[in-house]
N, C-alpha and C. Protein backbone atom coordinates (compact mmCIF):
# COMPACT_ATOMS: atom_id res chain seq x y z
N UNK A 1 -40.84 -33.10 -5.09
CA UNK A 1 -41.08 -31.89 -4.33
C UNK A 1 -39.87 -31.57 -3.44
N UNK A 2 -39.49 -32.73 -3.00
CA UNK A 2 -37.92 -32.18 -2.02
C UNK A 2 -37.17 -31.67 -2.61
N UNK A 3 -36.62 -32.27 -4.12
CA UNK A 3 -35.37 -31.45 -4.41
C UNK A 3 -35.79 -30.19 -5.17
N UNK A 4 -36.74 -29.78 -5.27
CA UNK A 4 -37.00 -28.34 -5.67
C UNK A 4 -36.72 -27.63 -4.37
N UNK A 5 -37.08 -28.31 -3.15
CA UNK A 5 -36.98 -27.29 -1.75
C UNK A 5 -35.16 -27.20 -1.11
N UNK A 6 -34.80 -28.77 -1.70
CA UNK A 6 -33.41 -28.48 -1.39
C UNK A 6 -33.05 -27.47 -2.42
N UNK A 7 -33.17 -27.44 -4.04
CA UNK A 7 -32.77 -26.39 -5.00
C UNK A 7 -32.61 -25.31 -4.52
N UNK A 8 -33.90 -24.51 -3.82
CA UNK A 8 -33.98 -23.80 -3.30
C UNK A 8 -33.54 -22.88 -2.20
N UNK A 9 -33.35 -23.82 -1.25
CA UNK A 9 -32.44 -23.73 0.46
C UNK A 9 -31.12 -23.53 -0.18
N UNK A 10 -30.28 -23.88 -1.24
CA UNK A 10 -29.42 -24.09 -1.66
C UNK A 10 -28.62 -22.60 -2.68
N UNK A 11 -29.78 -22.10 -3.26
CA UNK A 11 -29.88 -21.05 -3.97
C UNK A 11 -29.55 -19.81 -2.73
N UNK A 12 -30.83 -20.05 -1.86
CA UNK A 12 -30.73 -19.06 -0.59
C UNK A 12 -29.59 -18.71 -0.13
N UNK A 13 -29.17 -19.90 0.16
CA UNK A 13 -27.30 -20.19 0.34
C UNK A 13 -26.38 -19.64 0.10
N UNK A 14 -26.98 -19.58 -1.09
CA UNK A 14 -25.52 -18.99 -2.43
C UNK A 14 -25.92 -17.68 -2.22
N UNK A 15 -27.12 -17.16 -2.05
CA UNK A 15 -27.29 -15.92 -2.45
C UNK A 15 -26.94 -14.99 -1.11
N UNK A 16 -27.36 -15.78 0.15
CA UNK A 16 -26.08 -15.64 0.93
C UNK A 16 -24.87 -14.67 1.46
N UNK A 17 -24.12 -16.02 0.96
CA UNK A 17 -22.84 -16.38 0.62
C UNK A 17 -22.46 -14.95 -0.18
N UNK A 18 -22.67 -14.84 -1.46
CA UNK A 18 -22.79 -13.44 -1.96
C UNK A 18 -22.92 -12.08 -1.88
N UNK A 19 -24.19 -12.07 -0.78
CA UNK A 19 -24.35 -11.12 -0.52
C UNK A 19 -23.38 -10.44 1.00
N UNK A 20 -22.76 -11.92 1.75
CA UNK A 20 -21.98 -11.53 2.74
C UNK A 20 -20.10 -11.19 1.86
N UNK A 21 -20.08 -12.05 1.37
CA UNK A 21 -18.94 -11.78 0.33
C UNK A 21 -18.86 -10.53 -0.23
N UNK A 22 -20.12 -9.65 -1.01
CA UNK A 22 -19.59 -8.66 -1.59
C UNK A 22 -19.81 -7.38 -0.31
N UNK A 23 -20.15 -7.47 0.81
CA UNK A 23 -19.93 -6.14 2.01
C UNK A 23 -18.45 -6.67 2.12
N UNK A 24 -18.29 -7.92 2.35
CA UNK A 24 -16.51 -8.49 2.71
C UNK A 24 -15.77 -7.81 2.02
N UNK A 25 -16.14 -7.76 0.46
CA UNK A 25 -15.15 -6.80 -0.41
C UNK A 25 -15.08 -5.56 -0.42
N UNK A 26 -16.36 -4.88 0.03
CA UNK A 26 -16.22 -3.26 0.67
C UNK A 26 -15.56 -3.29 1.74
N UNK A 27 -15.58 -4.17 2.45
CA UNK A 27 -14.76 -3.59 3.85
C UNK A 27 -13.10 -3.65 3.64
N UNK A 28 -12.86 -5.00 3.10
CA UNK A 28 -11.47 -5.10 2.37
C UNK A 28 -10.85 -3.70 1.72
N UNK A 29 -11.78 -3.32 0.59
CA UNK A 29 -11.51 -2.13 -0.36
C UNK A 29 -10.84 -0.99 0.74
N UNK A 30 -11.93 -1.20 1.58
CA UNK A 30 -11.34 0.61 2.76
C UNK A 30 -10.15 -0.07 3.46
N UNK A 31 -9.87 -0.85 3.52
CA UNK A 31 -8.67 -1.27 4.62
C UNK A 31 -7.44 -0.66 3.18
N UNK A 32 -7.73 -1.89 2.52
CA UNK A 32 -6.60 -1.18 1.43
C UNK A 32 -5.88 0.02 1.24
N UNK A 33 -7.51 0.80 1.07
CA UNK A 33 -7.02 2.19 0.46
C UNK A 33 -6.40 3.08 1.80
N UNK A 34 -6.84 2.73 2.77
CA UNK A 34 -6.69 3.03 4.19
C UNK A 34 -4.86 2.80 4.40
N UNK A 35 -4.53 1.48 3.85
CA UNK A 35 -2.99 1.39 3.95
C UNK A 35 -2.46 1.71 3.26
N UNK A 36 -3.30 2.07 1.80
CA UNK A 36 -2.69 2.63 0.81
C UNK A 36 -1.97 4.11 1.40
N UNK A 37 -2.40 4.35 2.49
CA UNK A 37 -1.97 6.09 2.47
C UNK A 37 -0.83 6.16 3.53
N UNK A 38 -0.61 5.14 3.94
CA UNK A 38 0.82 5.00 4.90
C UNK A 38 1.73 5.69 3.75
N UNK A 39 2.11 5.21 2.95
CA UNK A 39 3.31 6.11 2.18
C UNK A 39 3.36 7.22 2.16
N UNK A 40 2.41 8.04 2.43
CA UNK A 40 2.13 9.17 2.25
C UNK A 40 3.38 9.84 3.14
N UNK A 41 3.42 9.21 4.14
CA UNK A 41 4.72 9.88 5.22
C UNK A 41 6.48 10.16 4.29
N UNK A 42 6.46 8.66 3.73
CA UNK A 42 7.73 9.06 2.47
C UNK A 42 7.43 10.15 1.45
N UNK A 43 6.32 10.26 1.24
CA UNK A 43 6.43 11.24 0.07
C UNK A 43 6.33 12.77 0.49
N UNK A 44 5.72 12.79 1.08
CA UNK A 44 5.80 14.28 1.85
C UNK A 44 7.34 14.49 2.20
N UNK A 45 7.78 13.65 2.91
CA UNK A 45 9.14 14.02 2.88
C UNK A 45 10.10 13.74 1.96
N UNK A 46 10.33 13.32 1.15
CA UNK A 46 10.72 13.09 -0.46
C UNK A 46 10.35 14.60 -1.09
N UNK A 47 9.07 15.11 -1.24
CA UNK A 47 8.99 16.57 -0.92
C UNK A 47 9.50 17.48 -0.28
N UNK A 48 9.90 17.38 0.95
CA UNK A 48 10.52 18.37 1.83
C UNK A 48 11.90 18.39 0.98
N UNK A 49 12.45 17.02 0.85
CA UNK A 49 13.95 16.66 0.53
C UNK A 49 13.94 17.58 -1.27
N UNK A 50 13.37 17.78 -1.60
CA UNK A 50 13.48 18.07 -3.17
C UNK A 50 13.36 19.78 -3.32
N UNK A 51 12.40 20.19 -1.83
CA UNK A 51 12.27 21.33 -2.75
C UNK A 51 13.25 22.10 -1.19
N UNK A 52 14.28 21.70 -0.46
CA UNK A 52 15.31 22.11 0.09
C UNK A 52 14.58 22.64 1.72
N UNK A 53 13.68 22.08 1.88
CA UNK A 53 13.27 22.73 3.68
C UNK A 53 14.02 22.09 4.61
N UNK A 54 14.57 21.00 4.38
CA UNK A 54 15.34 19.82 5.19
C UNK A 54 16.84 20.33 5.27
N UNK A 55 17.10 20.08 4.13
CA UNK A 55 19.28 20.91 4.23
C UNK A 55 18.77 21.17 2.47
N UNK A 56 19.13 22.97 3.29
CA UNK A 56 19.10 23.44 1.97
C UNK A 56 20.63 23.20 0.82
N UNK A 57 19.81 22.72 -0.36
CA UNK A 57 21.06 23.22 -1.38
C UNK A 57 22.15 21.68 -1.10
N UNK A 58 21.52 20.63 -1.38
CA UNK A 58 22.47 19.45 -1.19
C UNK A 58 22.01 18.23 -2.33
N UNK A 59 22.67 18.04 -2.98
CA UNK A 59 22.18 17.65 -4.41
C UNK A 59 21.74 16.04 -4.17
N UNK A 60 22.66 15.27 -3.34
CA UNK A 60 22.48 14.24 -2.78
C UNK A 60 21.06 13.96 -2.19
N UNK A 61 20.55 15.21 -0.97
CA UNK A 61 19.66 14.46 -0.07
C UNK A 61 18.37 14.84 -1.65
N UNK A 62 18.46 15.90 -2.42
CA UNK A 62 17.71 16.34 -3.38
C UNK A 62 17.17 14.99 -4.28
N UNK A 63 18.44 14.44 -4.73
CA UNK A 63 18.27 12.60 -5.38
C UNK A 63 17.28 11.50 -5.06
N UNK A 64 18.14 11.48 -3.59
CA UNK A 64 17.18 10.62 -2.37
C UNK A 64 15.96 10.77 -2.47
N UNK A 65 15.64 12.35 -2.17
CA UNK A 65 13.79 12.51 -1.77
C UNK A 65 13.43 12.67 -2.98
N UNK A 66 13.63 12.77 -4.38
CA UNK A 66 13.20 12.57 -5.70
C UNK A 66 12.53 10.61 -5.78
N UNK A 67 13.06 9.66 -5.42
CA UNK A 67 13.84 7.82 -4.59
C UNK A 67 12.26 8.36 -3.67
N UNK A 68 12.03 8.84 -3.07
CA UNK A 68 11.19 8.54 -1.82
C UNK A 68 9.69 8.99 -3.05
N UNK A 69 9.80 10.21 -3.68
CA UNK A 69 8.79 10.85 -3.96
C UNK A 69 7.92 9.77 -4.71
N UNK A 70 9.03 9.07 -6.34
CA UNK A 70 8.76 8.27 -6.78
C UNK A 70 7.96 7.14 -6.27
N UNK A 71 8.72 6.78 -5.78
CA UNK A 71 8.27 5.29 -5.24
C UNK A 71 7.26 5.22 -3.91
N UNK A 72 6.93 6.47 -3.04
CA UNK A 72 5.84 6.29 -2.67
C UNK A 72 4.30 6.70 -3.46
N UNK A 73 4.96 7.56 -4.55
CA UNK A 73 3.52 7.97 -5.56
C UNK A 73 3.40 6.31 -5.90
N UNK A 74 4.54 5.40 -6.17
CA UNK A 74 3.47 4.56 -7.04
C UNK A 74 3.08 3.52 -6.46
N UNK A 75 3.55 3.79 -5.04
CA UNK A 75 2.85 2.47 -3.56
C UNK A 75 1.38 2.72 -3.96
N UNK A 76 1.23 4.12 -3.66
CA UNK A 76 -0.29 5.20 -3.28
C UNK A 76 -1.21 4.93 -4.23
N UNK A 77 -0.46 5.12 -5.24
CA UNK A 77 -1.31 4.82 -6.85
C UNK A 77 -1.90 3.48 -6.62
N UNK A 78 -1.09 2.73 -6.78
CA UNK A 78 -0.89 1.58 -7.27
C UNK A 78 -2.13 0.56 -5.76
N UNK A 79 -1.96 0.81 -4.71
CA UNK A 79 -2.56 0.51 -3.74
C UNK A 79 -4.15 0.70 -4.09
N UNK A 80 -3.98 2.30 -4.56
CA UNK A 80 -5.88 2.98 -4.49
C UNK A 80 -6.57 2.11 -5.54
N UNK A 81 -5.65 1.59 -6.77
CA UNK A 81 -5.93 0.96 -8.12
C UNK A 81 -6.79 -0.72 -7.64
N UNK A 82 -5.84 -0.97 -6.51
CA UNK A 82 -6.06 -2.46 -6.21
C UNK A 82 -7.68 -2.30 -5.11
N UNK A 83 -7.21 -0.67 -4.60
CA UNK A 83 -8.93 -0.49 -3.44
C UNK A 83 -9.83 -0.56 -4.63
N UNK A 84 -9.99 0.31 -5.50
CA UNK A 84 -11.29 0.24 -6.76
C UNK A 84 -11.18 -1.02 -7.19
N UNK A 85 -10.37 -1.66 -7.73
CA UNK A 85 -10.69 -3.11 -8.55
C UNK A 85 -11.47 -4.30 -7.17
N UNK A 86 -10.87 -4.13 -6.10
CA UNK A 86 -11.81 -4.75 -4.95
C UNK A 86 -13.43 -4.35 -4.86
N UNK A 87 -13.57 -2.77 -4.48
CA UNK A 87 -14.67 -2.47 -4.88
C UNK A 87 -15.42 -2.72 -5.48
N UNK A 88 -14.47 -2.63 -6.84
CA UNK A 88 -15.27 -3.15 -8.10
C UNK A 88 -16.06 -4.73 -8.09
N UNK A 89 -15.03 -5.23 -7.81
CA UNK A 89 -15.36 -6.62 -7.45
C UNK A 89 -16.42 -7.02 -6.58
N UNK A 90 -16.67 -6.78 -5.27
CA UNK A 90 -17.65 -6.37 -4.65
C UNK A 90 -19.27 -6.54 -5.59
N UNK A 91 -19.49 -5.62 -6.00
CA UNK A 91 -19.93 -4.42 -6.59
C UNK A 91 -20.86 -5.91 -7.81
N UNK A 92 -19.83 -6.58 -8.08
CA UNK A 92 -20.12 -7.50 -9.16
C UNK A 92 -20.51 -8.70 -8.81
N UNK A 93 -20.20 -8.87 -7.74
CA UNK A 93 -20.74 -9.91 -6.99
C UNK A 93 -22.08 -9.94 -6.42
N UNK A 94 -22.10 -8.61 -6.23
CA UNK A 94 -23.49 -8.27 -5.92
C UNK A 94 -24.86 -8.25 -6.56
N UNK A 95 -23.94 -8.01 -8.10
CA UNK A 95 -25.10 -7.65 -9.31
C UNK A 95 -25.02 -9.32 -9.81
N UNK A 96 -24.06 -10.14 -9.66
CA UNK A 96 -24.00 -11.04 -9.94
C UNK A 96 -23.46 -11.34 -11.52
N UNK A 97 -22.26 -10.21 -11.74
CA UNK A 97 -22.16 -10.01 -13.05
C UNK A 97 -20.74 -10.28 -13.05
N UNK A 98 -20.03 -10.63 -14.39
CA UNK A 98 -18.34 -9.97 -14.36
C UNK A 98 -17.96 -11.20 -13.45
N UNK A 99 -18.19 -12.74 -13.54
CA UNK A 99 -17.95 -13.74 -13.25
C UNK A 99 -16.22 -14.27 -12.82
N UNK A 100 -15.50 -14.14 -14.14
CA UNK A 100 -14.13 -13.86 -14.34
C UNK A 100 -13.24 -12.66 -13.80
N UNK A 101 -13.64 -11.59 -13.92
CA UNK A 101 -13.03 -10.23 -13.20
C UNK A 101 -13.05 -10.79 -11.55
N UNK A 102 -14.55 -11.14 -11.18
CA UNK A 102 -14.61 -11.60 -9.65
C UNK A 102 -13.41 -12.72 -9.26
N UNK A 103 -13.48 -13.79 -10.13
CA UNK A 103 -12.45 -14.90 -10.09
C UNK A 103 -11.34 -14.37 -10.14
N UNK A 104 -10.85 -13.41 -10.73
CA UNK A 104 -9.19 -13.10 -11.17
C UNK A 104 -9.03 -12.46 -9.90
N UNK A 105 -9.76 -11.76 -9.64
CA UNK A 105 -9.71 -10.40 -8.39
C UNK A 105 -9.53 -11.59 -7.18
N UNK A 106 -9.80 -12.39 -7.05
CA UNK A 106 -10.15 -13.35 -5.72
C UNK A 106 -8.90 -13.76 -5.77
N UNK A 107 -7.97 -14.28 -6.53
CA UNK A 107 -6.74 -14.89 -6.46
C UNK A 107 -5.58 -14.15 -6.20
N UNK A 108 -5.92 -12.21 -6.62
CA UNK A 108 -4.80 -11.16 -6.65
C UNK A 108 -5.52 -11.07 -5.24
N UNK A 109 -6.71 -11.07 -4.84
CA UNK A 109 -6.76 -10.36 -3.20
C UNK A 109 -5.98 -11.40 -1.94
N UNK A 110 -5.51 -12.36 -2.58
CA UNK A 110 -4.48 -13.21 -1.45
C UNK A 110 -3.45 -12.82 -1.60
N UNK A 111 -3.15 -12.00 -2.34
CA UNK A 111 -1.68 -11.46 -1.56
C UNK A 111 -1.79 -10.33 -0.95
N UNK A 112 -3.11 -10.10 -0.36
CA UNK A 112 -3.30 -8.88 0.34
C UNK A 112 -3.41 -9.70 1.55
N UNK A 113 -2.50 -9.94 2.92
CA UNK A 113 -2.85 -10.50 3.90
C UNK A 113 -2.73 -9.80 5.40
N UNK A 114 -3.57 -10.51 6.14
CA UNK A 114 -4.20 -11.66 6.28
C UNK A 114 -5.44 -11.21 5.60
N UNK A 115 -6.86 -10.58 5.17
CA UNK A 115 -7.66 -10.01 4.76
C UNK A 115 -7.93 -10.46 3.46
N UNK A 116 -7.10 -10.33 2.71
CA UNK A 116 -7.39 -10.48 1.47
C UNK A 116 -7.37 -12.04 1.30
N UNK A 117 -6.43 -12.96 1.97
CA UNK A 117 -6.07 -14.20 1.80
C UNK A 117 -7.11 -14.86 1.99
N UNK A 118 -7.97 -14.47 3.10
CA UNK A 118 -9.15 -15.39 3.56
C UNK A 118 -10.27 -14.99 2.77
N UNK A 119 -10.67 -13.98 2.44
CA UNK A 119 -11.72 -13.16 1.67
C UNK A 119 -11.19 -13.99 0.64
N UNK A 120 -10.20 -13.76 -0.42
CA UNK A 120 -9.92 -14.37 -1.66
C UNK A 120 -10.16 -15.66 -1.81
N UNK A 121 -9.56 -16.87 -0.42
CA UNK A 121 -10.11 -17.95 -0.67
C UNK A 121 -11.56 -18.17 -0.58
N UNK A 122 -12.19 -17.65 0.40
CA UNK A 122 -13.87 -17.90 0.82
C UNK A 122 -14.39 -17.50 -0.53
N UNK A 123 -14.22 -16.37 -1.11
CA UNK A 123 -14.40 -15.78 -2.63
C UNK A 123 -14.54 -17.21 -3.61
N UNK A 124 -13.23 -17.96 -3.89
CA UNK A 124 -12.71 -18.59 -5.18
C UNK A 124 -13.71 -20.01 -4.94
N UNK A 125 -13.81 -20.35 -3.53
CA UNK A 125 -14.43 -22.06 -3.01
C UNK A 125 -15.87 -21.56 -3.55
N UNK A 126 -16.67 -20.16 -3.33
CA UNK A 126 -17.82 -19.93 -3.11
C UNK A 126 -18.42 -20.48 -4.90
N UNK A 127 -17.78 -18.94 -5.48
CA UNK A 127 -17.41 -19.35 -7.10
C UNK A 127 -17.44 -20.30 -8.03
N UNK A 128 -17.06 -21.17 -7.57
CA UNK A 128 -16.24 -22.59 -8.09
C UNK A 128 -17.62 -23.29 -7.79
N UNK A 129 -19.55 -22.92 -7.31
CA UNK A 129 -19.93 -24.14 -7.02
C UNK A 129 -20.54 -23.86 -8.11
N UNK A 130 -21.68 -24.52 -9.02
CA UNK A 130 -22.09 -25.13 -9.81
C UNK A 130 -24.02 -24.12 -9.45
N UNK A 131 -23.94 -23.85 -8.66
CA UNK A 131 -24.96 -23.18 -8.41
C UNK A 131 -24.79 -21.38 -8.27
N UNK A 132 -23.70 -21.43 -8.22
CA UNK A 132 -23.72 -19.75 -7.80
C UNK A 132 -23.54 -19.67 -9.59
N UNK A 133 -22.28 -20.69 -9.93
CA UNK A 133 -22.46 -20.37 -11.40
C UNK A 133 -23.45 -20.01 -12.74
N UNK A 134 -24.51 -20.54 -12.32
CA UNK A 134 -26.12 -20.39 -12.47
C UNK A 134 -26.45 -18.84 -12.37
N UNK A 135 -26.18 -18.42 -11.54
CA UNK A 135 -26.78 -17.17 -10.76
C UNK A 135 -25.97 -16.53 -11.72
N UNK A 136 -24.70 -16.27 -11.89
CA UNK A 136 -24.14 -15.41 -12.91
C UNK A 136 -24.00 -15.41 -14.56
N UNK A 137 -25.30 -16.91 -14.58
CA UNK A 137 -25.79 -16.66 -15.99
C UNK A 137 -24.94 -17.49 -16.62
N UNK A 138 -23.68 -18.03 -15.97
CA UNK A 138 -23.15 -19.15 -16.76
C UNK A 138 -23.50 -20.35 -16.86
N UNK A 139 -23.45 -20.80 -18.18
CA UNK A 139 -24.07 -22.00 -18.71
C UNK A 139 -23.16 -23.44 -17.83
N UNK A 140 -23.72 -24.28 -17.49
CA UNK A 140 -23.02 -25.45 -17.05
C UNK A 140 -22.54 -26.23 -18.63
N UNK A 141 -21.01 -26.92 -18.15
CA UNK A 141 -20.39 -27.21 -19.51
C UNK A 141 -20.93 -28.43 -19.32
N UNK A 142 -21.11 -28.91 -20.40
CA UNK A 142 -21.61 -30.17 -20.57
C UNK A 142 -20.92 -31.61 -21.25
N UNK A 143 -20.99 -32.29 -20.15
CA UNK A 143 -20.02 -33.29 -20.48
C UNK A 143 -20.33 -34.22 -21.57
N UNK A 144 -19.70 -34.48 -23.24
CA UNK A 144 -20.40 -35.48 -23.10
C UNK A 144 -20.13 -36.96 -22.86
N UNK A 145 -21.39 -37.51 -22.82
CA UNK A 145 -21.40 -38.86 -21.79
C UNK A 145 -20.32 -40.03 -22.77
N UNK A 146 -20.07 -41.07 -22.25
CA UNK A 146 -18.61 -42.13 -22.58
C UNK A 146 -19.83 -42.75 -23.17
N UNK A 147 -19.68 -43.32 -24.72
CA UNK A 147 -20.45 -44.01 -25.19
C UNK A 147 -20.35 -45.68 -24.43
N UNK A 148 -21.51 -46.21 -24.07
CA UNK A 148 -21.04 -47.68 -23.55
C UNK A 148 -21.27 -48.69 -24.71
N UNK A 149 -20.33 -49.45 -24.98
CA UNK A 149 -19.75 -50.55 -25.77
C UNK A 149 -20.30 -51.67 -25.16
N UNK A 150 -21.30 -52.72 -26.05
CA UNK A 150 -22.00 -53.65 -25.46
C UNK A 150 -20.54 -55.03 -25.10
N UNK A 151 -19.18 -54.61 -25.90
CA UNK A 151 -18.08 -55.66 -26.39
C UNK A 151 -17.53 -55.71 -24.44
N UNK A 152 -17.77 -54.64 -23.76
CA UNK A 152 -16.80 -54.65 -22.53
C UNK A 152 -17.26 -55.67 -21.53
């Protein structure tokens, strides 16, 4: 009867753990996309620079803010891409689905720091137990056992 109640307390745990983990990944997601839009200041002006409001008629600064336009579209992009796949992640954690996507996502959200680093690790330790693995329907691998040799 105990270890069904520890099973249990244990499950609670996880489920938890999970359920504080995937708001962690919504809140993460808005910070992201939130910094995702700092570039926005280069590209607007990468704009100004291209279509001549800054010094008109100068082929040079024209180059440059073409250099700014680029490369802050693909901060912006590229940032909002990493807010949805967090989301997403979230999202899956919640449903308790998409086991691997959650895992991959947990290891790319540490190089989002400090935020992502701690979220990603608390994420990967949570993951990794043997009970949450359960919950997402994965089968425990099964070892098999070392035959014992009566000769040893």
């Amino acid at each position: 009867m105990r270890k069904y109640e520890e099973r249990g307390l244990a499950m609670n745990q996880d489920s938890e753990h999970l359920k504080l983990l995937s708001i962690f990944h919504y809140v993460t997601a808005g910070l992201a996309a939130l910094f995702s839009c700092i570039p926005f200041l280069h590209f607007w002006l990468g704009i100004m620079m291209v279509t001549g409001q800054l010094e008109p008629s100068d082929p040079a600064l024209e180059i440059f803010g073409w250099f700014f336009v680029v490369f802050a579209g693909g901060f912006i992009l590229c940032g909002w891409a990493f807010s949805v796949a967090v989301f997403m992640a979230g999202r899956a954690l919640a449903r308790r689905t998409r086991y691997m996507f959650c895992l991959v996502m947990a290891g790319i959200e540490c190089m989002f720091m400090p935020f992502g680093t701690v979220l990603g690790v608390f994420t990967i330790l949570v993951l990794m137990r043997d009970s949450v693995k359960r919950q997402f329907g994965i089968a425990e691998e099964s070892v098999p056992e070392r035959p014992s040799s009566a000769s040893e």
